[in-house]
N, C-alpha and C. Protein backbone atom coordinates (compact mmCIF):
# COMPACT_ATOMS: atom_id res chain seq x y z
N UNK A 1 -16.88 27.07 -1.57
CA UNK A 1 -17.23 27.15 -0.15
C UNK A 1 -15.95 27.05 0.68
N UNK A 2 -16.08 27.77 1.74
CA UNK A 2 -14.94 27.54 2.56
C UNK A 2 -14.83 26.99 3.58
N UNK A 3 -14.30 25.77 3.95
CA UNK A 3 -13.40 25.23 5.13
C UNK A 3 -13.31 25.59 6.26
N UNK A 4 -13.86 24.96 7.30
CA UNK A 4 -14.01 24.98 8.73
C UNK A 4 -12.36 26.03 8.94
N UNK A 5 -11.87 24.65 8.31
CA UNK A 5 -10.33 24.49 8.76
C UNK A 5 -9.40 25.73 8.07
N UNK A 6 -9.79 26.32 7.06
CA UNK A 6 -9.76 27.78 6.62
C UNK A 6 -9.90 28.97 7.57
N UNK A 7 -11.16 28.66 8.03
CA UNK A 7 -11.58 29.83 8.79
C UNK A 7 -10.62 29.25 10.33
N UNK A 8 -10.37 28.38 10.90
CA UNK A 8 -9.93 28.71 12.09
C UNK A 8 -8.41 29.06 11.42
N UNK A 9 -7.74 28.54 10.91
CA UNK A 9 -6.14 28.58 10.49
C UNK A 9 -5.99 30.54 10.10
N UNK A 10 -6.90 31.26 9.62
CA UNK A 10 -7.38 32.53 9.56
C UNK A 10 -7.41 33.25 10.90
N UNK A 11 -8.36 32.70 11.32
CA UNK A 11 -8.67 33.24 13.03
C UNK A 11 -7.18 33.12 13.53
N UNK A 12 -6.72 32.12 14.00
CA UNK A 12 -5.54 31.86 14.46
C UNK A 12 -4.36 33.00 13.90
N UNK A 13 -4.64 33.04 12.93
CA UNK A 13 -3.26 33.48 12.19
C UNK A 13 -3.43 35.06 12.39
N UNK A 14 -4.89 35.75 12.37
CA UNK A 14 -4.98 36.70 12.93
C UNK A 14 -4.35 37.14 14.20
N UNK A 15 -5.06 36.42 15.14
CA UNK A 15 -4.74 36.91 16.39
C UNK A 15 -3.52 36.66 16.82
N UNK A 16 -2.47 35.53 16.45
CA UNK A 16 -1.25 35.71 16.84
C UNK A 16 -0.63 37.20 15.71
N UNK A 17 -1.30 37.49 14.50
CA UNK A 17 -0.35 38.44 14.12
C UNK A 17 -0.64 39.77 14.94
N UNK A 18 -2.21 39.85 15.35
CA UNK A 18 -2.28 41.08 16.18
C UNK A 18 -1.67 41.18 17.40
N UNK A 19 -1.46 39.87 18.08
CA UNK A 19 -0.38 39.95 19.15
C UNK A 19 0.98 40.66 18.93
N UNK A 20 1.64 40.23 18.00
CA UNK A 20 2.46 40.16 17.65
C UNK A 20 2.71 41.85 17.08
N UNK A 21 2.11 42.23 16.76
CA UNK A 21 1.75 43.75 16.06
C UNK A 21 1.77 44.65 17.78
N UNK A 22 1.30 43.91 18.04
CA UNK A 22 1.14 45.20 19.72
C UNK A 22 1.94 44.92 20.26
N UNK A 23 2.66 44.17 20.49
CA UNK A 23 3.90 43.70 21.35
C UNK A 23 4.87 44.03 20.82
N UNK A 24 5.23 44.37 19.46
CA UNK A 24 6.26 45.00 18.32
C UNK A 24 5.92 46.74 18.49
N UNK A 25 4.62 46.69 18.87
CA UNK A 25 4.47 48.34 19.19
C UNK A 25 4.52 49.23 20.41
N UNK A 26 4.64 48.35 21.20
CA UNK A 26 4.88 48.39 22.73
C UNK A 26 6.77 48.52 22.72
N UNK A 27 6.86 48.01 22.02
CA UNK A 27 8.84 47.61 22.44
C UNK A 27 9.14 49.06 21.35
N UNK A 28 8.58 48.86 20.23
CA UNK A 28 8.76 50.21 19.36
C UNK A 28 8.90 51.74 20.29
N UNK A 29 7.34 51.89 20.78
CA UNK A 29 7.18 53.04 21.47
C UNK A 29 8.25 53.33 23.15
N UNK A 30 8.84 52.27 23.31
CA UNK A 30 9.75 52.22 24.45
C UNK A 30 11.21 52.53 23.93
N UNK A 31 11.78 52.01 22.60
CA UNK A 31 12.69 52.49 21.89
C UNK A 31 12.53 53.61 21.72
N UNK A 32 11.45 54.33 21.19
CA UNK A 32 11.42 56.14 21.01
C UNK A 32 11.33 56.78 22.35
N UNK A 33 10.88 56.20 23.26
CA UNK A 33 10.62 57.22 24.72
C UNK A 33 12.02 57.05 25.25
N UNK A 34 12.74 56.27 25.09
CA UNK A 34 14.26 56.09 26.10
C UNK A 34 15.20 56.36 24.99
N UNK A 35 15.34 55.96 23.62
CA UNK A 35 16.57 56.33 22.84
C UNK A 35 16.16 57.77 22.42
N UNK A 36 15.33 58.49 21.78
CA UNK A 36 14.69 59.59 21.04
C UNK A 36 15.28 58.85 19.77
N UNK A 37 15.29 58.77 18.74
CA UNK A 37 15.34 58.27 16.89
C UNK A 37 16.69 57.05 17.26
N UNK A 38 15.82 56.41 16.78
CA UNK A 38 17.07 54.89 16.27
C UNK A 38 17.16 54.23 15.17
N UNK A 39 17.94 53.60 14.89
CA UNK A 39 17.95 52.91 13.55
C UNK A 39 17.44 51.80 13.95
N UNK A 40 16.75 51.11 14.94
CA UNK A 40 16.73 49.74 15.32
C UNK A 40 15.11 50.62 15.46
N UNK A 41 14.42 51.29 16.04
CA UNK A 41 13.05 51.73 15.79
C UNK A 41 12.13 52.16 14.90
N UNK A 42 13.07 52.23 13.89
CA UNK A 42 12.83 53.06 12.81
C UNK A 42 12.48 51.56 11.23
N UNK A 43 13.39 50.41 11.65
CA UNK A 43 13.43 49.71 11.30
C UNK A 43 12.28 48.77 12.01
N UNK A 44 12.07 48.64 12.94
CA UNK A 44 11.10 47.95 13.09
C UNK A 44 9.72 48.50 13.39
N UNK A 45 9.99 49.60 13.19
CA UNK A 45 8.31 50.47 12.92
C UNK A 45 8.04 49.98 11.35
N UNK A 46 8.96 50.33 10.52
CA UNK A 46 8.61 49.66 9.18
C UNK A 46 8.18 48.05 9.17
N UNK A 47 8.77 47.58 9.60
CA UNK A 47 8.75 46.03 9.99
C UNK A 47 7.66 45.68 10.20
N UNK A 48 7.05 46.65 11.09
CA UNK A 48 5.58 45.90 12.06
C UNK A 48 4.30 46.32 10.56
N UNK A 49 4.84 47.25 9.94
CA UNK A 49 3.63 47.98 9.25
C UNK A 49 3.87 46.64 7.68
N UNK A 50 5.19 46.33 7.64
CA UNK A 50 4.96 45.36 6.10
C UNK A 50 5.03 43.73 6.37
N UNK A 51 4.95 43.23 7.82
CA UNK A 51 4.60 42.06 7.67
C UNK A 51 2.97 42.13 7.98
N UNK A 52 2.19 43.05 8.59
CA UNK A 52 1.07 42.79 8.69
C UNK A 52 0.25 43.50 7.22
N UNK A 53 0.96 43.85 6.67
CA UNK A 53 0.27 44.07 4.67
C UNK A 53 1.12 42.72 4.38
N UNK A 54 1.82 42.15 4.33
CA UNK A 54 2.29 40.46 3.66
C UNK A 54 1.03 39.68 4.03
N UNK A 55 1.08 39.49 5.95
CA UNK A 55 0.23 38.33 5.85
C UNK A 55 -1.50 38.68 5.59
N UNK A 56 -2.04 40.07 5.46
CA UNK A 56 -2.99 40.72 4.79
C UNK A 56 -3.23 40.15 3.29
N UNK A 57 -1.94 40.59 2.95
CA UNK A 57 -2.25 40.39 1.38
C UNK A 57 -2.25 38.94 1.17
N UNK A 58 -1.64 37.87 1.65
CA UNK A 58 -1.51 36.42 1.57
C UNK A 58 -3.10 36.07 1.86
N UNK A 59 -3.70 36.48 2.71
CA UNK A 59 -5.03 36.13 3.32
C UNK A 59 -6.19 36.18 2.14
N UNK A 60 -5.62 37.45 1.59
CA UNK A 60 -6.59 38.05 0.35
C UNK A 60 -6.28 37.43 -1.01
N UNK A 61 -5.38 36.69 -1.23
CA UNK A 61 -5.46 35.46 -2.36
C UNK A 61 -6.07 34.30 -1.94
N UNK A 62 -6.55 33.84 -0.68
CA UNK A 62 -7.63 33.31 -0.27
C UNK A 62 -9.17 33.38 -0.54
N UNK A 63 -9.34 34.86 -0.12
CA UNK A 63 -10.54 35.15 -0.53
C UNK A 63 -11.20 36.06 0.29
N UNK A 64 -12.24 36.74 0.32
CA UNK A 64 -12.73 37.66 1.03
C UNK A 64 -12.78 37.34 2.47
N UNK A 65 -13.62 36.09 2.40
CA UNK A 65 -14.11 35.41 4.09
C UNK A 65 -12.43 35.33 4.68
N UNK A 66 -11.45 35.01 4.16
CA UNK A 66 -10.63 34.84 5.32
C UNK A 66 -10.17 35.92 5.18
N UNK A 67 -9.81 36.78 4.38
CA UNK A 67 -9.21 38.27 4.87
C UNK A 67 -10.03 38.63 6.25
N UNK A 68 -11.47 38.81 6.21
CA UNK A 68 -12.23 39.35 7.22
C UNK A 68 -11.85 38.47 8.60
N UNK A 69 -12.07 37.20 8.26
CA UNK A 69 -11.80 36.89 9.88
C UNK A 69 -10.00 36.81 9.95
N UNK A 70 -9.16 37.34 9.28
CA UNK A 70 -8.08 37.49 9.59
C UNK A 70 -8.19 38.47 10.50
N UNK A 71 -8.60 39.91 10.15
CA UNK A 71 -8.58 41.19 10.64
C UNK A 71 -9.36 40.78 11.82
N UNK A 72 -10.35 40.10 11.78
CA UNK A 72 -11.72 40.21 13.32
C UNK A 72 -10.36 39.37 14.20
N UNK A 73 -9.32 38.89 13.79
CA UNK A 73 -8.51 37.70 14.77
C UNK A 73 -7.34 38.62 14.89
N UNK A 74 -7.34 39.49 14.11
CA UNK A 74 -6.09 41.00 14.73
C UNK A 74 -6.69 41.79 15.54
N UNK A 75 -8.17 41.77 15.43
CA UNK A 75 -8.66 43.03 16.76
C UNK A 75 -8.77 42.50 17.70
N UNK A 76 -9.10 40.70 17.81
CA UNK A 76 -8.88 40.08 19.03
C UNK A 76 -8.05 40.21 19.67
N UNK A 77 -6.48 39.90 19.00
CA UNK A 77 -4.78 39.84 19.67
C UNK A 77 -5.05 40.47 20.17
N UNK A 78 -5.19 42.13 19.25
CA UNK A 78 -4.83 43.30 19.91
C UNK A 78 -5.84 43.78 21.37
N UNK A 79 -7.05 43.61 21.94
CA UNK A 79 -7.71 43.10 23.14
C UNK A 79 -7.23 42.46 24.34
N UNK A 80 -6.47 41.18 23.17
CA UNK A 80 -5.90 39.93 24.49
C UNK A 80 -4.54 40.56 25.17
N UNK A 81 -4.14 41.22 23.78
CA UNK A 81 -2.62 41.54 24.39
C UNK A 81 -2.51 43.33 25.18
N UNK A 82 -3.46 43.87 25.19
CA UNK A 82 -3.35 44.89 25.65
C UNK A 82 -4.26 44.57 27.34
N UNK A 83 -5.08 43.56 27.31
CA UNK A 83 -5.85 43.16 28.33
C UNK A 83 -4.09 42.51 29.54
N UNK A 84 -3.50 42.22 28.37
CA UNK A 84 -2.09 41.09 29.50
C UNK A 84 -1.22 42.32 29.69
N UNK A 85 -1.26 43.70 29.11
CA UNK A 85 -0.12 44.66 29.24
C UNK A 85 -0.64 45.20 30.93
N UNK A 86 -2.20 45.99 30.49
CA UNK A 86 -2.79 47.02 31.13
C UNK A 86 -3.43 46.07 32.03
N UNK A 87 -4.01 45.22 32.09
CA UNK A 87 -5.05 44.66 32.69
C UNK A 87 -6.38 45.70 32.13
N UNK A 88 -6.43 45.95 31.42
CA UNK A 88 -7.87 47.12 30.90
C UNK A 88 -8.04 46.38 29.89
N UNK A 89 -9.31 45.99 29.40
CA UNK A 89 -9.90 46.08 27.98
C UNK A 89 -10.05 47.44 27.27
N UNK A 90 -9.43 47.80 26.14
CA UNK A 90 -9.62 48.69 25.48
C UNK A 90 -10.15 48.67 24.35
């Protein structure tokens, strides 16, 4: 059985990584619109795509339930943090 304290440390860990994922993709897509190809965009386009398969895959030696509310706590970030960019829910 799993742990209150599982599932929020999950939740949590989600949504700061989905923050963290849109705010890395926001600065990404501003590096390609003002430099055109960089080594500093190019590098952290990779970046954004293999820490969120690390802390994915870390979640999933846990177990099913927290992979899932990992991801439901990355579609949150990504909500909260596009709600603080745009002021829009998307």
């Amino acid at each position: 059985m799993i742990s209150l304290l599982m599932i929020g440390i999950s939740l949590v860990c989600g949504i700061a990584l989905g923050a963290v994922f849109f705010w890395a993709l926001k600065l990404n897509s501003d590096l390609y619109v003002s430099e055109g190809f960089s080594w500093t965009g190019l590098i952290l386009h990779i970046g954004r795509f293999g820490l969120v398969g690390s802390v994915f895959w870390v979640m999933s030696n846990f177990g099913a339930l927290p992979l899932l509310i990992c991801f439901g706590g990355f579609l949150i970030g990504r909500v909260v943090f596009m709600k603080l960019i745009t002021g829009v829910i998307v």
